[in-house]
N, C-alpha and C. Protein backbone atom coordinates (compact mmCIF):
# COMPACT_ATOMS: atom_id res chain seq x y z
N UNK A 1 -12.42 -40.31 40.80
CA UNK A 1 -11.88 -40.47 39.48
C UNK A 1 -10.39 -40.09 39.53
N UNK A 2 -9.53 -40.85 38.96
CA UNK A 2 -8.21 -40.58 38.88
C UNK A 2 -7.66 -39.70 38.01
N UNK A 3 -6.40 -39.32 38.03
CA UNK A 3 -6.21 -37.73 37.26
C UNK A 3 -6.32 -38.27 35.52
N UNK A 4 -5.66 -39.16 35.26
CA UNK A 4 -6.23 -39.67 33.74
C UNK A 4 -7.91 -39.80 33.61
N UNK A 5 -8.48 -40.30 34.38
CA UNK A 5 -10.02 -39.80 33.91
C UNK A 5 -10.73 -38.66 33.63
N UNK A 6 -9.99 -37.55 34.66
CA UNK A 6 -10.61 -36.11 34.86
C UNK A 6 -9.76 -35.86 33.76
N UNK A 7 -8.64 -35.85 33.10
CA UNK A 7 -7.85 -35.15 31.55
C UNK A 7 -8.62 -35.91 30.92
N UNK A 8 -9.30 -37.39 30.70
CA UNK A 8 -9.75 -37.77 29.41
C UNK A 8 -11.11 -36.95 29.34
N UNK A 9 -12.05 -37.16 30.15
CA UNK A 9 -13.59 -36.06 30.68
C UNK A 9 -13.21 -34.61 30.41
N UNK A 10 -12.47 -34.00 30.61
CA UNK A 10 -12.00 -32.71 30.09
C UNK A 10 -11.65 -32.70 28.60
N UNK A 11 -10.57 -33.24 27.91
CA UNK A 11 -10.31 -33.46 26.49
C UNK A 11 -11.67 -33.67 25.87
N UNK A 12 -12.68 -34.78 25.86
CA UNK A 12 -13.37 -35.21 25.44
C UNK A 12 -14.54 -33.80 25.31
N UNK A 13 -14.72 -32.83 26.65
CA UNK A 13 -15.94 -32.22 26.30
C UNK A 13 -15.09 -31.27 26.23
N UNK A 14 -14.02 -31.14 26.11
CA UNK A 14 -13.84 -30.20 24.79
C UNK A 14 -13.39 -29.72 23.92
N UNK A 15 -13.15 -31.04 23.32
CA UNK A 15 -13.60 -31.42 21.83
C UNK A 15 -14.76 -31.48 21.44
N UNK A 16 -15.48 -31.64 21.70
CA UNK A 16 -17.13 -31.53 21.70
C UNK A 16 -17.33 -29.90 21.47
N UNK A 17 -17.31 -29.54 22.49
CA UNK A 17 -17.23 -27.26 22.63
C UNK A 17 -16.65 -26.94 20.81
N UNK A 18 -15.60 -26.77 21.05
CA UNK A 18 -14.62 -26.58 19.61
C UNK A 18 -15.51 -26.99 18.64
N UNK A 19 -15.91 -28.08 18.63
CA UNK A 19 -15.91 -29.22 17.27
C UNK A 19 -18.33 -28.52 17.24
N UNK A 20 -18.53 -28.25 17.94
CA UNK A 20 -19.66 -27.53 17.89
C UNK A 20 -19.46 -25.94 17.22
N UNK A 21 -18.96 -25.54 18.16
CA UNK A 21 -18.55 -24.05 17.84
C UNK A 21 -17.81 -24.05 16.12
N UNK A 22 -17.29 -24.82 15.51
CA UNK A 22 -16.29 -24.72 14.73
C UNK A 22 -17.43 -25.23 13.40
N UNK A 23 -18.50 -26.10 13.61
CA UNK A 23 -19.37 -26.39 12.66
C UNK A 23 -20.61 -25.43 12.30
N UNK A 24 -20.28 -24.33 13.38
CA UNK A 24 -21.33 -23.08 13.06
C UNK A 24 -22.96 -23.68 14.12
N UNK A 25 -22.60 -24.30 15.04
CA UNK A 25 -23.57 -24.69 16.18
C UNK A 25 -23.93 -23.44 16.53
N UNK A 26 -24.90 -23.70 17.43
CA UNK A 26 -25.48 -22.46 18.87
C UNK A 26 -24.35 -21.67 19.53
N UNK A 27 -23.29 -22.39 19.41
CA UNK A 27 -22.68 -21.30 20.46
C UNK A 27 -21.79 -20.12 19.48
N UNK A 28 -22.09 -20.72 18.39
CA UNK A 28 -21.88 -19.41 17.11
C UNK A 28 -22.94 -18.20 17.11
N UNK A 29 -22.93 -17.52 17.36
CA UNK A 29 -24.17 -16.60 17.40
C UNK A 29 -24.04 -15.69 16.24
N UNK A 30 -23.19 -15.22 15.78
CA UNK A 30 -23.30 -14.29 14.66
C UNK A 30 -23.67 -15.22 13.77
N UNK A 31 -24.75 -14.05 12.79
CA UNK A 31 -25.59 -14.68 11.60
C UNK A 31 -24.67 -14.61 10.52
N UNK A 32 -24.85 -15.46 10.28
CA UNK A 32 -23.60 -15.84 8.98
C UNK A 32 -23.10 -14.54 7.81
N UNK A 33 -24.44 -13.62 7.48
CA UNK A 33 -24.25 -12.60 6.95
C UNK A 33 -23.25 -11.55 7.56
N UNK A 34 -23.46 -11.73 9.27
CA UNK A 34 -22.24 -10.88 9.86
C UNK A 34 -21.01 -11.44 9.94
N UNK A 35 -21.35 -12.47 9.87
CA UNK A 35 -19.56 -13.67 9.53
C UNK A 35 -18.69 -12.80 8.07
N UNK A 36 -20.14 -13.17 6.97
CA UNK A 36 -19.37 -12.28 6.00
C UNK A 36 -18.89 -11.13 5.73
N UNK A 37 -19.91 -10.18 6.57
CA UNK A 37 -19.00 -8.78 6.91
C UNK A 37 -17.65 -8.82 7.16
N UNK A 38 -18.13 -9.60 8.22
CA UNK A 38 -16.51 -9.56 9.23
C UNK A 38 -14.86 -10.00 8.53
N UNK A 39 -15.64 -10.60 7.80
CA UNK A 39 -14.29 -11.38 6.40
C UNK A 39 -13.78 -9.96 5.71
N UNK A 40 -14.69 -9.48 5.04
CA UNK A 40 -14.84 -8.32 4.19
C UNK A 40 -14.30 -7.19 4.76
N UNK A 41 -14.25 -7.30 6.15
CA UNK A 41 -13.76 -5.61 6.68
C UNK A 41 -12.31 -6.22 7.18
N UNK A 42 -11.96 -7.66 7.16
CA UNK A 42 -10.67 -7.85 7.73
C UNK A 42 -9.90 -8.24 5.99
N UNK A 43 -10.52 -8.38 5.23
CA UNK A 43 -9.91 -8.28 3.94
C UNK A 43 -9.53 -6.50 3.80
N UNK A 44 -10.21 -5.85 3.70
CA UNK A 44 -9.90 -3.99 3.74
C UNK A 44 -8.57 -3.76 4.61
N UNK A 45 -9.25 -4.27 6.10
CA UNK A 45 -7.92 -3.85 6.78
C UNK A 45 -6.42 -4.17 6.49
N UNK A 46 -6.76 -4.90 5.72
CA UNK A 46 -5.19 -5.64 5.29
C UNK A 46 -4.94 -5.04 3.83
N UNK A 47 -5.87 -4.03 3.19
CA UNK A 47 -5.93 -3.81 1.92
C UNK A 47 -4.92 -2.20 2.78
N UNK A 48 -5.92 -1.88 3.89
CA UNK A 48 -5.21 -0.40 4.18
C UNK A 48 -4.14 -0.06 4.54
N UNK A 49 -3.88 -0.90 5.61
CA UNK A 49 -2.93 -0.98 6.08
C UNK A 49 -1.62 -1.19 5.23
N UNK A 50 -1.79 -1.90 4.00
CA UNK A 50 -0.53 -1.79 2.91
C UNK A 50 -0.24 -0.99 1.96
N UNK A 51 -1.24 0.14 2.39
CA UNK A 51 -0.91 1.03 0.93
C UNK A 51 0.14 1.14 0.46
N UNK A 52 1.25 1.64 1.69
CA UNK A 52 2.88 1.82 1.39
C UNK A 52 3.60 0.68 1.33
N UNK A 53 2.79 -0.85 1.90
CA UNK A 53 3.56 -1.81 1.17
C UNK A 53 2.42 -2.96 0.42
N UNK A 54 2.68 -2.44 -0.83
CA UNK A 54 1.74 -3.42 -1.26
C UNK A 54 2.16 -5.02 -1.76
N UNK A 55 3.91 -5.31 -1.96
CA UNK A 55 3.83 -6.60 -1.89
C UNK A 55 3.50 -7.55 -0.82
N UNK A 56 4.21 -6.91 0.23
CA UNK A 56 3.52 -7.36 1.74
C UNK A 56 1.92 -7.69 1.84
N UNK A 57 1.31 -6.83 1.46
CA UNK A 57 -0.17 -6.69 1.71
C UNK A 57 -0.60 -7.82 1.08
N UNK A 58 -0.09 -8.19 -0.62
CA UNK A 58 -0.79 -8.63 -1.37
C UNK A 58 -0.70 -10.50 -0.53
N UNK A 59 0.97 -10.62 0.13
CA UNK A 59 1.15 -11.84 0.56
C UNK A 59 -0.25 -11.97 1.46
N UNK A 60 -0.22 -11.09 2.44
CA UNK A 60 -1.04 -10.86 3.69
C UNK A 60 -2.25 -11.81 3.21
N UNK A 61 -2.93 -10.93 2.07
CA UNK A 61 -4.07 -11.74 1.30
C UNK A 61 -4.15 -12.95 1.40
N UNK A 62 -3.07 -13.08 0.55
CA UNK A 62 -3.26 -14.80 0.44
C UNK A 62 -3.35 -15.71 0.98
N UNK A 63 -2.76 -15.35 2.52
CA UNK A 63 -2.40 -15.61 3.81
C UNK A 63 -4.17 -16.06 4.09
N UNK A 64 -4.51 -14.65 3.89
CA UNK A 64 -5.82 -14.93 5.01
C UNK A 64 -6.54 -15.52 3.83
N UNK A 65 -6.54 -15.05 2.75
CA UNK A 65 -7.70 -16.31 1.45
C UNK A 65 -7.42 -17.60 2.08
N UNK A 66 -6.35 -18.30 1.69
CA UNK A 66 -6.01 -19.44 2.13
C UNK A 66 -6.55 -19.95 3.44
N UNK A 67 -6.36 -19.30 4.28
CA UNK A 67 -7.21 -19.48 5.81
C UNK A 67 -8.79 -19.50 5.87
N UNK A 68 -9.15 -18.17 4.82
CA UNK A 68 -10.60 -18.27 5.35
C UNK A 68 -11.68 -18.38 3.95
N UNK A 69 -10.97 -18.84 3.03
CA UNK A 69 -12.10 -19.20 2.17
C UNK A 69 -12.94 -19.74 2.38
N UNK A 70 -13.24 -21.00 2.73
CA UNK A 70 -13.73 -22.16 2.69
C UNK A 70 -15.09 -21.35 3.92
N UNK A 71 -14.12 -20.67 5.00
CA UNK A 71 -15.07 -19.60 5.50
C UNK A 71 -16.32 -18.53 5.19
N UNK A 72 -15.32 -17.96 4.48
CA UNK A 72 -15.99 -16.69 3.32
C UNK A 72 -17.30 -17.62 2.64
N UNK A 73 -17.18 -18.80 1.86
CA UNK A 73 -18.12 -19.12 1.09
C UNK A 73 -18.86 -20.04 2.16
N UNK A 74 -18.79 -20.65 3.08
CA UNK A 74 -19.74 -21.08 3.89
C UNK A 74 -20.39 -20.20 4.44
N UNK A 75 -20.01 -18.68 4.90
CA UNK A 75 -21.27 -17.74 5.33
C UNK A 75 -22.17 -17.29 4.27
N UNK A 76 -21.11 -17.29 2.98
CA UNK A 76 -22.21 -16.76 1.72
C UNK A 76 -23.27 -17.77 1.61
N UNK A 77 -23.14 -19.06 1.82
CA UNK A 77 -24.16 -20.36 1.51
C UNK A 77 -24.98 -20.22 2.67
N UNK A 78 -24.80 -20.10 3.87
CA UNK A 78 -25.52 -20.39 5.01
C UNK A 78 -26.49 -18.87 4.69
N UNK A 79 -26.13 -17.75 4.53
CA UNK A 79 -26.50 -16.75 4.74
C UNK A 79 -27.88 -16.91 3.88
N UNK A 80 -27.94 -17.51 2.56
CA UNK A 80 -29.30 -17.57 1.90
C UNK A 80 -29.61 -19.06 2.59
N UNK A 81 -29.17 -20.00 3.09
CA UNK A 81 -29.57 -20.82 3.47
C UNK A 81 -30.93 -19.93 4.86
N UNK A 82 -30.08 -19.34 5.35
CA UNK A 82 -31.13 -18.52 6.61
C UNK A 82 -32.26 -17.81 6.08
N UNK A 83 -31.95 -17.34 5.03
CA UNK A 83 -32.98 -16.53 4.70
C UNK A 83 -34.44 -17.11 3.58
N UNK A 84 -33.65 -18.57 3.12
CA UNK A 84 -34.65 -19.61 2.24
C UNK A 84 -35.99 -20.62 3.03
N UNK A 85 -34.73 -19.97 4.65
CA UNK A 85 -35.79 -21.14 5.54
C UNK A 85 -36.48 -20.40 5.93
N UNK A 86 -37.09 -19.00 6.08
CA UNK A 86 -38.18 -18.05 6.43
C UNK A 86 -39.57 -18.59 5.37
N UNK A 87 -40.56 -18.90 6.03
CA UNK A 87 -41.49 -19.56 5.02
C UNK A 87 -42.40 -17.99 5.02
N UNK A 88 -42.47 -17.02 5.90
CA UNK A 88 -43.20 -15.93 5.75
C UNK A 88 -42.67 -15.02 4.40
N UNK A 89 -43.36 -14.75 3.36
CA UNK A 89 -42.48 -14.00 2.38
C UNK A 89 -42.21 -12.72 2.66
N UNK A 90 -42.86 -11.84 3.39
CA UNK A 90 -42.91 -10.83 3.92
C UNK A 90 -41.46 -10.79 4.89
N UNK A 91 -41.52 -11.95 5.59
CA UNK A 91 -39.97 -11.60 6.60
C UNK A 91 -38.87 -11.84 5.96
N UNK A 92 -38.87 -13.25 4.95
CA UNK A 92 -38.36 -13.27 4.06
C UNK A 92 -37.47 -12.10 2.60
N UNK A 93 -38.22 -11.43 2.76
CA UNK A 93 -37.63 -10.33 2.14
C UNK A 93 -36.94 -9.27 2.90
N UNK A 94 -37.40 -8.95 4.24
CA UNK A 94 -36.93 -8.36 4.95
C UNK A 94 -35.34 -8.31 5.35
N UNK A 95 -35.64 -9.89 5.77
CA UNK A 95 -34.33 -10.86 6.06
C UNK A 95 -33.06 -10.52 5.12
N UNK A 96 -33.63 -10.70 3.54
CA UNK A 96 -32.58 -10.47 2.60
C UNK A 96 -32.08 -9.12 2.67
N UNK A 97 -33.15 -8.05 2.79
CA UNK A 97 -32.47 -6.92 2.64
C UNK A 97 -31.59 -6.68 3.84
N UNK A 98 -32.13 -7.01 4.95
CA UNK A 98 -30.70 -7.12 5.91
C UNK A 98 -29.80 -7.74 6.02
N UNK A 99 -29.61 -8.79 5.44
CA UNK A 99 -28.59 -9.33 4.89
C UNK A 99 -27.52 -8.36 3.44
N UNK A 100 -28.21 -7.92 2.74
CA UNK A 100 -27.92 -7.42 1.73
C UNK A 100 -27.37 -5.96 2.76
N UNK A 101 -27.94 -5.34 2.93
CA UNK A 101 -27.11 -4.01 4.02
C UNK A 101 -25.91 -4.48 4.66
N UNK A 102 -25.98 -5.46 5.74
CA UNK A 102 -24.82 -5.94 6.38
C UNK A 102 -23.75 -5.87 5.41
N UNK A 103 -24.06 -6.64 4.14
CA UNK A 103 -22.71 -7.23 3.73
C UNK A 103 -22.65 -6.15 2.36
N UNK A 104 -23.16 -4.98 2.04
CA UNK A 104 -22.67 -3.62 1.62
C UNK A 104 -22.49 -2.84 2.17
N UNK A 105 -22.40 -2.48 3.48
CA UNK A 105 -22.03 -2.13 4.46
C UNK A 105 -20.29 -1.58 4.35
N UNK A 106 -19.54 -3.42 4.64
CA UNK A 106 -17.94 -2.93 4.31
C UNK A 106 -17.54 -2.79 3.25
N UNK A 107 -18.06 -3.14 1.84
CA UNK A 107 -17.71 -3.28 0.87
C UNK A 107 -17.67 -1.81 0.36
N UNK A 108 -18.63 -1.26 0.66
CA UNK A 108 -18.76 0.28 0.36
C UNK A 108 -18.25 1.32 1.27
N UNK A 109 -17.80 0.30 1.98
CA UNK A 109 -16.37 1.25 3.26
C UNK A 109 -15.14 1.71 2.91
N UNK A 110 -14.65 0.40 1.99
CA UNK A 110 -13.88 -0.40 1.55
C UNK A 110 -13.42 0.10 0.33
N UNK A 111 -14.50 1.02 -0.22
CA UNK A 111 -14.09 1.01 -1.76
C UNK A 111 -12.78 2.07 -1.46
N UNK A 112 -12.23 3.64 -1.25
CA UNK A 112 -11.40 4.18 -1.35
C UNK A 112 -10.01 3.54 -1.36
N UNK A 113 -10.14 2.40 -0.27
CA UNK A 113 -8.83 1.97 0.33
C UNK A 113 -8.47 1.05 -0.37
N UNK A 114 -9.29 0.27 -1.23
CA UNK A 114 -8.95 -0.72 -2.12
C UNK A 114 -8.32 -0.53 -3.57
N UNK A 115 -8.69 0.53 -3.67
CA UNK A 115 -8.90 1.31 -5.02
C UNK A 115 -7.13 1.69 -4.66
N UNK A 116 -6.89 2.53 -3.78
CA UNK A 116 -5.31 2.85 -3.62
C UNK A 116 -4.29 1.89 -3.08
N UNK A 117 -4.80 0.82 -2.25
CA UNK A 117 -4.21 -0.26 -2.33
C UNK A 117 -4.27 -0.93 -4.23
N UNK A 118 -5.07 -1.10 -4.57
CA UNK A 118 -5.08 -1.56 -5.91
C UNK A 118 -3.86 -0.70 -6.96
N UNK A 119 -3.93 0.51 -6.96
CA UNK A 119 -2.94 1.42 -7.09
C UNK A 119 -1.92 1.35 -6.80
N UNK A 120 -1.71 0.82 -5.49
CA UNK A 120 -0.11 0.93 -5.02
C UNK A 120 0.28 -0.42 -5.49
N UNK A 121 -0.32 -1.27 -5.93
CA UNK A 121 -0.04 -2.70 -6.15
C UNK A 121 0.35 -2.75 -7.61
N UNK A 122 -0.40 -1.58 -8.58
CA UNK A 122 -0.13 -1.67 -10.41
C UNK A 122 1.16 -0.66 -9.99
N UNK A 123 1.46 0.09 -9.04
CA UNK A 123 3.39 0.93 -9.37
C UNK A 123 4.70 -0.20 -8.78
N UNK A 124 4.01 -1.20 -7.78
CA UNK A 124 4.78 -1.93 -7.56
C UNK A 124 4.69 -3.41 -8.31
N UNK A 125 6.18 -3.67 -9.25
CA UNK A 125 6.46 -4.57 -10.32
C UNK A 125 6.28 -6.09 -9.42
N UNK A 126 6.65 -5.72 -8.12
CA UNK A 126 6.83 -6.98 -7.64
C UNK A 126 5.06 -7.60 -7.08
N UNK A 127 4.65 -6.68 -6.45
CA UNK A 127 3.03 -6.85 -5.96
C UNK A 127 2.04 -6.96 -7.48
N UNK A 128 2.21 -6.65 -8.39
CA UNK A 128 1.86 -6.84 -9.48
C UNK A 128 1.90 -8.34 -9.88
N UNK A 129 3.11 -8.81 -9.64
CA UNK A 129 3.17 -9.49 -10.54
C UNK A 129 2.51 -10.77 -9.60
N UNK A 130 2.76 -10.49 -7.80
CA UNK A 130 2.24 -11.55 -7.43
C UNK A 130 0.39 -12.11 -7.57
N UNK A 131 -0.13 -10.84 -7.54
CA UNK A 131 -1.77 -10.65 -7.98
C UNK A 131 -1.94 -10.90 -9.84
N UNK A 132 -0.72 -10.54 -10.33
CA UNK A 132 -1.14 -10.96 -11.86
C UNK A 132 -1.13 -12.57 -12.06
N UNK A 133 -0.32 -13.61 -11.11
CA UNK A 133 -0.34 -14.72 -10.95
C UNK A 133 -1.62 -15.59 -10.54
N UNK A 134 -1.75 -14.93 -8.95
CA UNK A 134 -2.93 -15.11 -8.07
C UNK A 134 -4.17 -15.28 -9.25
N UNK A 135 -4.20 -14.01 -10.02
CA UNK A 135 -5.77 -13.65 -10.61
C UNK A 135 -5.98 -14.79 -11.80
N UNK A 136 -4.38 -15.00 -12.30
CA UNK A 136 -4.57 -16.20 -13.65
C UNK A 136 -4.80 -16.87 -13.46
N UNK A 137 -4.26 -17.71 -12.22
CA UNK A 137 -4.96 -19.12 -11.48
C UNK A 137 -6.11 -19.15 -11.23
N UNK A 138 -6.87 -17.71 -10.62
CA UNK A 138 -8.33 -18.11 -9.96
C UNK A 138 -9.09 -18.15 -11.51
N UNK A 139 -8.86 -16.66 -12.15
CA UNK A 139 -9.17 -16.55 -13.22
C UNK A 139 -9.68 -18.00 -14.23
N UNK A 140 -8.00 -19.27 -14.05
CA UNK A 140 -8.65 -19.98 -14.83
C UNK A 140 -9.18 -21.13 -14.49
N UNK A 141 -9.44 -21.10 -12.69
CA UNK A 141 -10.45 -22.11 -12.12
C UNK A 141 -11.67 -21.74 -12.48
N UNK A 142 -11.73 -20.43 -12.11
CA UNK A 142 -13.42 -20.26 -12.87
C UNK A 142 -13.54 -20.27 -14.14
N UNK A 143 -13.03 -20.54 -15.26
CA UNK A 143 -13.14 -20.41 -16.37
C UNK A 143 -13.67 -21.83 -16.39
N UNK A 144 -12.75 -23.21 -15.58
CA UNK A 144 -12.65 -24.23 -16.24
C UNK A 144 -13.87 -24.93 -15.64
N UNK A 145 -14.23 -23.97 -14.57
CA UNK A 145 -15.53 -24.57 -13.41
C UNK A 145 -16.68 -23.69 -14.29
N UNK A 146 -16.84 -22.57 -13.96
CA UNK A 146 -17.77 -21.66 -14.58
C UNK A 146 -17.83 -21.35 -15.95
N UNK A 147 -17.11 -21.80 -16.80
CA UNK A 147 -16.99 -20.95 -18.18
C UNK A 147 -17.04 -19.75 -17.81
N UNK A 148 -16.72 -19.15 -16.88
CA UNK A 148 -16.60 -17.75 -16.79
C UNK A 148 -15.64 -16.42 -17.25
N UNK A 149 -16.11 -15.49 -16.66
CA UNK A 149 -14.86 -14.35 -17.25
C UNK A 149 -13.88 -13.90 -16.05
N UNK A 150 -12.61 -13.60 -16.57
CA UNK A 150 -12.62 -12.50 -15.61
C UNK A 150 -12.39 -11.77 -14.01
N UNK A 151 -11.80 -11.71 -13.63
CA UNK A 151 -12.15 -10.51 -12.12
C UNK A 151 -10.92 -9.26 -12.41
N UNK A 152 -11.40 -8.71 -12.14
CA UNK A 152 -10.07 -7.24 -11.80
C UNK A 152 -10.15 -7.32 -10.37
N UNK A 153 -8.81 -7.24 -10.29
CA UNK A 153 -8.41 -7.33 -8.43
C UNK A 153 -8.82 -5.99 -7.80
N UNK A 154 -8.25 -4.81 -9.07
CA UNK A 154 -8.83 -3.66 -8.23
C UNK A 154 -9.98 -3.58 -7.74
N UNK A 155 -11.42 -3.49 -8.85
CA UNK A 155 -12.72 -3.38 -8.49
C UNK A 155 -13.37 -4.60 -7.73
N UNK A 156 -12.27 -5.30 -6.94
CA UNK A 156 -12.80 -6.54 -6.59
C UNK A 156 -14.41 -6.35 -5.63
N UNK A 157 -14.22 -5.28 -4.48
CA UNK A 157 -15.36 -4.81 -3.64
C UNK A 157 -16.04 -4.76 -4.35
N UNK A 158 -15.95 -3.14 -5.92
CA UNK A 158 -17.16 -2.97 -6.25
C UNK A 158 -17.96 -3.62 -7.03
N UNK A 159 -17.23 -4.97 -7.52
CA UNK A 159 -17.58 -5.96 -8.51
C UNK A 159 -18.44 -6.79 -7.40
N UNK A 160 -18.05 -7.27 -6.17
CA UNK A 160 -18.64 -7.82 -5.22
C UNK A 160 -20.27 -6.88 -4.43
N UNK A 161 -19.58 -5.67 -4.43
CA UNK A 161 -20.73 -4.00 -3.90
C UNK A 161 -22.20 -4.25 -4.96
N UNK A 162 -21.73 -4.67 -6.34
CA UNK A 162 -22.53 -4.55 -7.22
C UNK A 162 -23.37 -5.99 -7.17
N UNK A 163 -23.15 -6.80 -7.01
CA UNK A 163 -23.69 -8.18 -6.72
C UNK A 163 -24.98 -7.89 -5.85
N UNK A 164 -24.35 -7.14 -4.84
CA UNK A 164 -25.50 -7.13 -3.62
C UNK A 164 -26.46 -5.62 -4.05
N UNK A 165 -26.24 -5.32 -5.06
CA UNK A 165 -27.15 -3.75 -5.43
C UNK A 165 -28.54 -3.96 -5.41
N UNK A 166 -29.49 -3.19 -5.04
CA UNK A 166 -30.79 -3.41 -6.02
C UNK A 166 -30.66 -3.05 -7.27
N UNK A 167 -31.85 -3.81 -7.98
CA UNK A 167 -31.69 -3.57 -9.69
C UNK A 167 -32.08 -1.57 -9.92
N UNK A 168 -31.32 -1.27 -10.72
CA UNK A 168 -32.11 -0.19 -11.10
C UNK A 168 -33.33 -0.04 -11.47
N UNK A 169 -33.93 1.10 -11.16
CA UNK A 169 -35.69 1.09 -11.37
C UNK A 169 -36.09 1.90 -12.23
């Protein structure tokens, strides 16, 4: 085979590798619930790391929203997708609650640092104002999608922490 055959046979499988790996194939091994962890504790780290600069931080965000949304909500979908396809109800429940641990896990890691990142973001006029923007826009996609209410950026974790709670008993 000539050297253009062996680069096209190489390109070709792998593009194939990537284009598997990248659709959440086999060679993805983390369960989507740990995908969402993993979002969640690299959202914090970027929450902590800015305490002392929170307009920076808040860009940082957006940075990575923009990058990994589409992410973030494909592990949230897949994650009950995994756990809808358990036909045993017994494992089935199991499943959820480990799912449900995993992904309160960082959120409840998360809460101190968010809370003072959130803080350092309402003394700074400029990080304020970029999250008072951010939140009106999302704010009024979900309004116009969801009729919905609402988010506070601060309690964003524990508004998210609380999603995954058991009900009170």
């Amino acid at each position: 085979m000539k050297m253009k055959g062996w680069f096209a046979t190489a390109f070709i499988a792998g593009s194939v590798v990537l284009g598997f790996r990248a659709s959440g194939g086999c060679l993805n091994s983390k369960a989507p619930d740990e995908q969402l962890a993993g979002h969640f504790e690299d959202l914090c780290e970027i929450a902590r790391k800015n305490v002392d600069s929170p307009e920076r931080g808040v860009r940082q965000l957006g940075r990575y929203l923009g990058s990994h949304t589409e992410d973030i909500l494909a592990a949230f979908g897949a994650t009950f997708q995994v756990i809808e396809t358990i036909p045993d109800d017994s494992k089935h429940d199991e499943r959820a609650r480990i799912a449900r641990d995993r992904i309160q896990r960082p959120l409840r890691a998360c809460e101190q640092d968010w809370q003072r990142f959130g803080e350092a973001i309402e003394a700074s006029p400029e990080a304020s104002e970029l999250v008072q923007h951010a939140m009106d826009r999302l704010g009024r996609s979900f309004e116009i999608i969801f009729n919905g209410t609402a988010i506070d950026f601060r309690d964003l974790p524990a508004q998210l922490g609380r999603r995954f709670e058991l009900p009170a008993t």
